[in-house]
C-alpha atoms as a PDB file:
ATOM      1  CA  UNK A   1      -4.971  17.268   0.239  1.00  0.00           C
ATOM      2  CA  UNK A   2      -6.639  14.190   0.189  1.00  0.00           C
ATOM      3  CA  UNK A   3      -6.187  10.418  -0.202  1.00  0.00           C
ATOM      4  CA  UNK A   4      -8.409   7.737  -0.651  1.00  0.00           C
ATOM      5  CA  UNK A   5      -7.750   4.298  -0.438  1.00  0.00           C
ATOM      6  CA  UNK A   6      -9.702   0.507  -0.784  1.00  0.00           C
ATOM      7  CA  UNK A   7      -9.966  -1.320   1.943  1.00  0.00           C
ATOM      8  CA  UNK A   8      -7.560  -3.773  -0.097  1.00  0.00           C
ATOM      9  CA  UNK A   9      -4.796  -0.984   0.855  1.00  0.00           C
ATOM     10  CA  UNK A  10      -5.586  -0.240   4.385  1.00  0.00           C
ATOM     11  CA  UNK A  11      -8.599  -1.355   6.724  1.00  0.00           C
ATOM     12  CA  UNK A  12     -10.607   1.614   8.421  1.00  0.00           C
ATOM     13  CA  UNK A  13     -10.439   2.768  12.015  1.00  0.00           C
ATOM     14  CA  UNK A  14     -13.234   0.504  14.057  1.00  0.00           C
ATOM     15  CA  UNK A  15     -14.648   3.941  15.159  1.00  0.00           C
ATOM     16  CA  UNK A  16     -15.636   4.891  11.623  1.00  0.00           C
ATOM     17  CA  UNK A  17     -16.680   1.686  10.546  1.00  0.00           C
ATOM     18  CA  UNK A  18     -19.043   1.550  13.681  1.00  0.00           C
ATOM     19  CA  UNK A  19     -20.442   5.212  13.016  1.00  0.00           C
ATOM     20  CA  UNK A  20     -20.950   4.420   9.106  1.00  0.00           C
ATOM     21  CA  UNK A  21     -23.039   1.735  10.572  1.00  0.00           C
ATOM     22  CA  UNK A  22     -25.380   3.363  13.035  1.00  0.00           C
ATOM     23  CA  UNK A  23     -26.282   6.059  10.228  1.00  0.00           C
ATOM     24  CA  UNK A  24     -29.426   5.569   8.451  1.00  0.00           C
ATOM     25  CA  UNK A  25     -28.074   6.896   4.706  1.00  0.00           C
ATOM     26  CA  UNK A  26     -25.762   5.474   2.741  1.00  0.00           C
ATOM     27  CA  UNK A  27     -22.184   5.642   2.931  1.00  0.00           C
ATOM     28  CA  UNK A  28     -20.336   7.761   0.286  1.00  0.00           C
ATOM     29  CA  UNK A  29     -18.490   5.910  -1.998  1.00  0.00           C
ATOM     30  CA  UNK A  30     -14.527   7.138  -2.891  1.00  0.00           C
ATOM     31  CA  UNK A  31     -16.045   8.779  -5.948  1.00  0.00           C
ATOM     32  CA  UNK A  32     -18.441  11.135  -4.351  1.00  0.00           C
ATOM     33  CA  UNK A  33     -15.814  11.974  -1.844  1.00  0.00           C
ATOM     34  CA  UNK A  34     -13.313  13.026  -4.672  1.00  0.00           C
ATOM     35  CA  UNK A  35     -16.028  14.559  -6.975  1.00  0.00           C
ATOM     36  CA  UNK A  36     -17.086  16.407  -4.025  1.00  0.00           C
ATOM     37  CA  UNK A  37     -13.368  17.778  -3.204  1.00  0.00           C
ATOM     38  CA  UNK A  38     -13.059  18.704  -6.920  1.00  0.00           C
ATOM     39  CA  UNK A  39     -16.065  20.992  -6.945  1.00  0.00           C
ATOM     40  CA  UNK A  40     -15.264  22.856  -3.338  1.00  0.00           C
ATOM     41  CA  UNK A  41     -11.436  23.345  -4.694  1.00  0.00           C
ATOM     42  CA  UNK A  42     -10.978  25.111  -7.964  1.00  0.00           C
ATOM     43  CA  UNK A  43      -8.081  24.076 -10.089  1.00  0.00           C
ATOM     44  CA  UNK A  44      -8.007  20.982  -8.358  1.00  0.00           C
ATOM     45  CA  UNK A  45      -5.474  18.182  -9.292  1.00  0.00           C
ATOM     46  CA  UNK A  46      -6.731  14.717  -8.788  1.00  0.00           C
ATOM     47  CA  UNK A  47      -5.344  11.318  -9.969  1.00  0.00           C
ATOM     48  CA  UNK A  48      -6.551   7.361  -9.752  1.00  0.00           C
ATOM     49  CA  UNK A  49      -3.725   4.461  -9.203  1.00  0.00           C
ATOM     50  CA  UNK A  50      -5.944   1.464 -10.413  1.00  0.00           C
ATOM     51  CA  UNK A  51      -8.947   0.444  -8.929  1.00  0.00           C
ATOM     52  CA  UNK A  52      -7.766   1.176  -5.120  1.00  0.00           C
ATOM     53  CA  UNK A  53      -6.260   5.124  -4.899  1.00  0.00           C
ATOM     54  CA  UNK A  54      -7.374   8.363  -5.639  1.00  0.00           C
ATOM     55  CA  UNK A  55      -5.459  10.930  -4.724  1.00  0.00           C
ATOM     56  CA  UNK A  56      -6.237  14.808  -5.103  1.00  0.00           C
ATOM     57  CA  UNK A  57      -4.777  18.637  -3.721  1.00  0.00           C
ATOM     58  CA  UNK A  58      -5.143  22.165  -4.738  1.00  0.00           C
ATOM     59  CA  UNK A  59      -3.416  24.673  -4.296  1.00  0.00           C
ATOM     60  CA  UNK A  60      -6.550  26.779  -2.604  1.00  0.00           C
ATOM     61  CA  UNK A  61      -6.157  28.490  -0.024  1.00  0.00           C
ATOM     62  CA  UNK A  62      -2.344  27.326   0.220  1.00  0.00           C
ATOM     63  CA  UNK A  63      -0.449  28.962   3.172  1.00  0.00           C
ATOM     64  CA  UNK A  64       3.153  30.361   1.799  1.00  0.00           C
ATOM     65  CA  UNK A  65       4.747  28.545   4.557  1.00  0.00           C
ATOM     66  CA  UNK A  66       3.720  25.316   4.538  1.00  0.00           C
ATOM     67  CA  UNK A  67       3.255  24.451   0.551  1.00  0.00           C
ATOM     68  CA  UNK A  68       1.851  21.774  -1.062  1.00  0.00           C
ATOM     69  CA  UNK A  69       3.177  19.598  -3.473  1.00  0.00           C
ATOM     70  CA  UNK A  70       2.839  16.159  -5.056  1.00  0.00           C
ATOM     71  CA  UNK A  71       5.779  14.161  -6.635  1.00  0.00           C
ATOM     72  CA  UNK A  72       5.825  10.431  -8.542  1.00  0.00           C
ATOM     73  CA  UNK A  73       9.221   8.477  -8.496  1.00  0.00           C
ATOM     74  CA  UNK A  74       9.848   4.343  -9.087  1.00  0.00           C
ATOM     75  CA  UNK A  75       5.859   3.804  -8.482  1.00  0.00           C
ATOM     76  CA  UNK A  76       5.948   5.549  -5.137  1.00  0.00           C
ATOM     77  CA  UNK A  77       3.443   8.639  -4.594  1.00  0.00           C
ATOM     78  CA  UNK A  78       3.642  11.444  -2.401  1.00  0.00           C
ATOM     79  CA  UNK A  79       1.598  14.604  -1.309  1.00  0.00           C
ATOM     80  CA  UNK A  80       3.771  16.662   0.832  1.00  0.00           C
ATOM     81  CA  UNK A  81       2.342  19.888   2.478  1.00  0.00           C
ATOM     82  CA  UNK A  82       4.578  22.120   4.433  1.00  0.00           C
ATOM     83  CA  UNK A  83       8.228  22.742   5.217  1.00  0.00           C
ATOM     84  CA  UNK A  84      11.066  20.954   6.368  1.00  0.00           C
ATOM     85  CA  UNK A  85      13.986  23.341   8.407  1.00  0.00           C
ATOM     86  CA  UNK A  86      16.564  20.756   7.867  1.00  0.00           C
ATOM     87  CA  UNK A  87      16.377  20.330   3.722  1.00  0.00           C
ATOM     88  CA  UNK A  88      19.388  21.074   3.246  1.00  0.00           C
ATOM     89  CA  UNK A  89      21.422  18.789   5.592  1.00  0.00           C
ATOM     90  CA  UNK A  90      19.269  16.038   4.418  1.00  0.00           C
ATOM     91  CA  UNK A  91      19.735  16.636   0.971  1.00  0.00           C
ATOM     92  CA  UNK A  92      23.662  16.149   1.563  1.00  0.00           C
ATOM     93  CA  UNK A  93      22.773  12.857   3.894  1.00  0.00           C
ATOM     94  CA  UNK A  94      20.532  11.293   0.834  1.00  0.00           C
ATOM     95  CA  UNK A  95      23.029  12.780  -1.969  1.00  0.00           C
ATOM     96  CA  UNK A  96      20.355  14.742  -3.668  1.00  0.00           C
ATOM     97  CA  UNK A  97      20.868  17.718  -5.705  1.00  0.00           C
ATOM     98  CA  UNK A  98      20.466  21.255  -4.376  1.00  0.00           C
ATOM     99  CA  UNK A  99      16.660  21.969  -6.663  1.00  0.00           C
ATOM    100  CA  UNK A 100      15.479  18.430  -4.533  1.00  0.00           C
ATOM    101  CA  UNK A 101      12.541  20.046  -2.887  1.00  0.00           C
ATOM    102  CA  UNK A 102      10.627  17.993   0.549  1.00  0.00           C
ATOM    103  CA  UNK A 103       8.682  15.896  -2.085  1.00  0.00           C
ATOM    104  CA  UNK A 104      11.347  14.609  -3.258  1.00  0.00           C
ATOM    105  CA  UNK A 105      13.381  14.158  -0.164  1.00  0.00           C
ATOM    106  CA  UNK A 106      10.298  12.224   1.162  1.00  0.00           C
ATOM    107  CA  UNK A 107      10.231  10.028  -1.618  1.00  0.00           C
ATOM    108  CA  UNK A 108      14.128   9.655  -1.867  1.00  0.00           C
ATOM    109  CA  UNK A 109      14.396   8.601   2.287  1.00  0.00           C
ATOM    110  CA  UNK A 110      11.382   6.591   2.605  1.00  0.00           C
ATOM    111  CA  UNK A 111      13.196   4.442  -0.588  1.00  0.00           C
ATOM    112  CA  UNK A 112      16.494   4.219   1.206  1.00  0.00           C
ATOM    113  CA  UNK A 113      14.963   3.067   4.182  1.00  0.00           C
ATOM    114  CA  UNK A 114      12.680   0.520   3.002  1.00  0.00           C
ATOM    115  CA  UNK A 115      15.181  -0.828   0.574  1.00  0.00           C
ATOM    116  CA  UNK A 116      18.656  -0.668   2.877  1.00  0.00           C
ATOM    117  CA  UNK A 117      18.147   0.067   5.970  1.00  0.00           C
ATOM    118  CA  UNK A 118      17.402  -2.302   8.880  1.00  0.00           C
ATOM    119  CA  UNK A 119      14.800   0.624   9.970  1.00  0.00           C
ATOM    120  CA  UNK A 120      11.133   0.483   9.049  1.00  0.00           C
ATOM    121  CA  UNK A 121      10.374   3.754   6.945  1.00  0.00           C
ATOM    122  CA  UNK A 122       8.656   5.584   9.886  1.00  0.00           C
ATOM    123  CA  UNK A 123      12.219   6.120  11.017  1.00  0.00           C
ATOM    124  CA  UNK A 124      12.648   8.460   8.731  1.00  0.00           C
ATOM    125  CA  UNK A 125      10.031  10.979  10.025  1.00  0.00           C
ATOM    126  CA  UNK A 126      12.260  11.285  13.312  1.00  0.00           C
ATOM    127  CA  UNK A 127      14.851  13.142  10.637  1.00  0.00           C
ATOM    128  CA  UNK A 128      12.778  15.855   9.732  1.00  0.00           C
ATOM    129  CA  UNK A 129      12.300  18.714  11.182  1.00  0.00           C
ATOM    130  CA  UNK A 130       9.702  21.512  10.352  1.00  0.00           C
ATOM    131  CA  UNK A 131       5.909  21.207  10.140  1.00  0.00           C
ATOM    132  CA  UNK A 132       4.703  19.003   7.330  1.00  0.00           C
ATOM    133  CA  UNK A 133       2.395  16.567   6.001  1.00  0.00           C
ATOM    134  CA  UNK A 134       2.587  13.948   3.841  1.00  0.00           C
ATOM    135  CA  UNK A 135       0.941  10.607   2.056  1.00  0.00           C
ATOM    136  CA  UNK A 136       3.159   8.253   0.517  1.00  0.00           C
ATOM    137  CA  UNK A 137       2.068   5.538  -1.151  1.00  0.00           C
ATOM    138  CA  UNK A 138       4.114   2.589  -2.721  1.00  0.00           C
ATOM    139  CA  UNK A 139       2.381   1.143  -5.950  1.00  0.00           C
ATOM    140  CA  UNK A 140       4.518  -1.250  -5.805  1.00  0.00           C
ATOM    141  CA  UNK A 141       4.167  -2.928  -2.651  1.00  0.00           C
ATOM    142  CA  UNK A 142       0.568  -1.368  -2.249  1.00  0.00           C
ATOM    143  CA  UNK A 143       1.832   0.178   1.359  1.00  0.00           C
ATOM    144  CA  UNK A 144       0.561   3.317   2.739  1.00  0.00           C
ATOM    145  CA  UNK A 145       2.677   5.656   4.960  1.00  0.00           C
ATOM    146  CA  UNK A 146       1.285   8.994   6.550  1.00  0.00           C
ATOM    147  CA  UNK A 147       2.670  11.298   8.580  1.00  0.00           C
ATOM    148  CA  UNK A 148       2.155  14.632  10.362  1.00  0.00           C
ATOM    149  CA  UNK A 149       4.472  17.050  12.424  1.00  0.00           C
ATOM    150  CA  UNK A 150       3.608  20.485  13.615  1.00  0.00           C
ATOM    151  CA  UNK A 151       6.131  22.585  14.793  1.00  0.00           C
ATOM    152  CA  UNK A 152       4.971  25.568  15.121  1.00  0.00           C
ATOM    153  CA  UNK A 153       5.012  27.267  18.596  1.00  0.00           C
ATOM    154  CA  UNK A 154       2.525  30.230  20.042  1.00  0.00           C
ATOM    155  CA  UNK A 155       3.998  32.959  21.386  1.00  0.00           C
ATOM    156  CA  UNK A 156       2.622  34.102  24.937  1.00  0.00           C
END
């Protein structure tokens, strides 16, 4: 999976902007970094949300428990890798039907929350249980929301 976004969507982490700057080449631009995805990952999807978003995901090398997926609803966005344990309960607790998969759940709670609740939409992620990944982003208010969980536990 991958996401790229403008600096008119979010601002980069000092540490990168600081390393792009001590290296002698140029930086790559959002283009090169998608084109470059698209030719190391066959059958790749990839789309562009105006002059500031590219997303893109294949389904290469895709582990059969934690699958990836991309959904659009209402302007909002979202790649989703993995699994959520809890789907069903929370497909009750956001009254979605029983073929909502975690894309859609994603995309259903992180609208509840940032249109009713009194709860910023990162609440949400405390709901979910399983091991997961996922990029939302909101065309319409041009926010960006990422998260990642891992529950997976090693046996001794």
């Amino acid at each position: 999976m991958l996401g790229v976004f403008s600096g008119a969507i979010v601002s980069p982490p000092d540490e990168l902007v600081a390393a792009g700057c001590r290296t002698p080449s140029p930086k790559i631009t959002a283009d090169a970094l998608v084109k470059r995805f698209i030719e190391a990952n066959p059958s790749t999807v990839s789309l562009q949300i105006g002059d500031h978003v590219q997303f893109a995901y294949s389904h290469r090398n895709e582990s059969a428990l934690l699958p990836r997926s991309f959904a659009v609803k209402d302007e909002i966005f979202c790649m989703f890798e993995g699994a959520l344990d809890n789907l069903g309960s929370l497909k009750q607790q956001y009254g979605l039907g029983k073929s909502a998969t975690e894309v859609v759940l994603v995309i259903e709670a992180y609208k509840a929350l940032r249109d009713r609740a009194p709860y910023p939409p990162s609440h949400m992620v405390a709901h979910l249980n399983g091991s997961f990944s996922f990029i939302v982003f909101d065309n319409s208010t041009s926010t960006l929301f990422v998260a990642s969980v891992s529950s997976i536990t090693l046996s001794p």
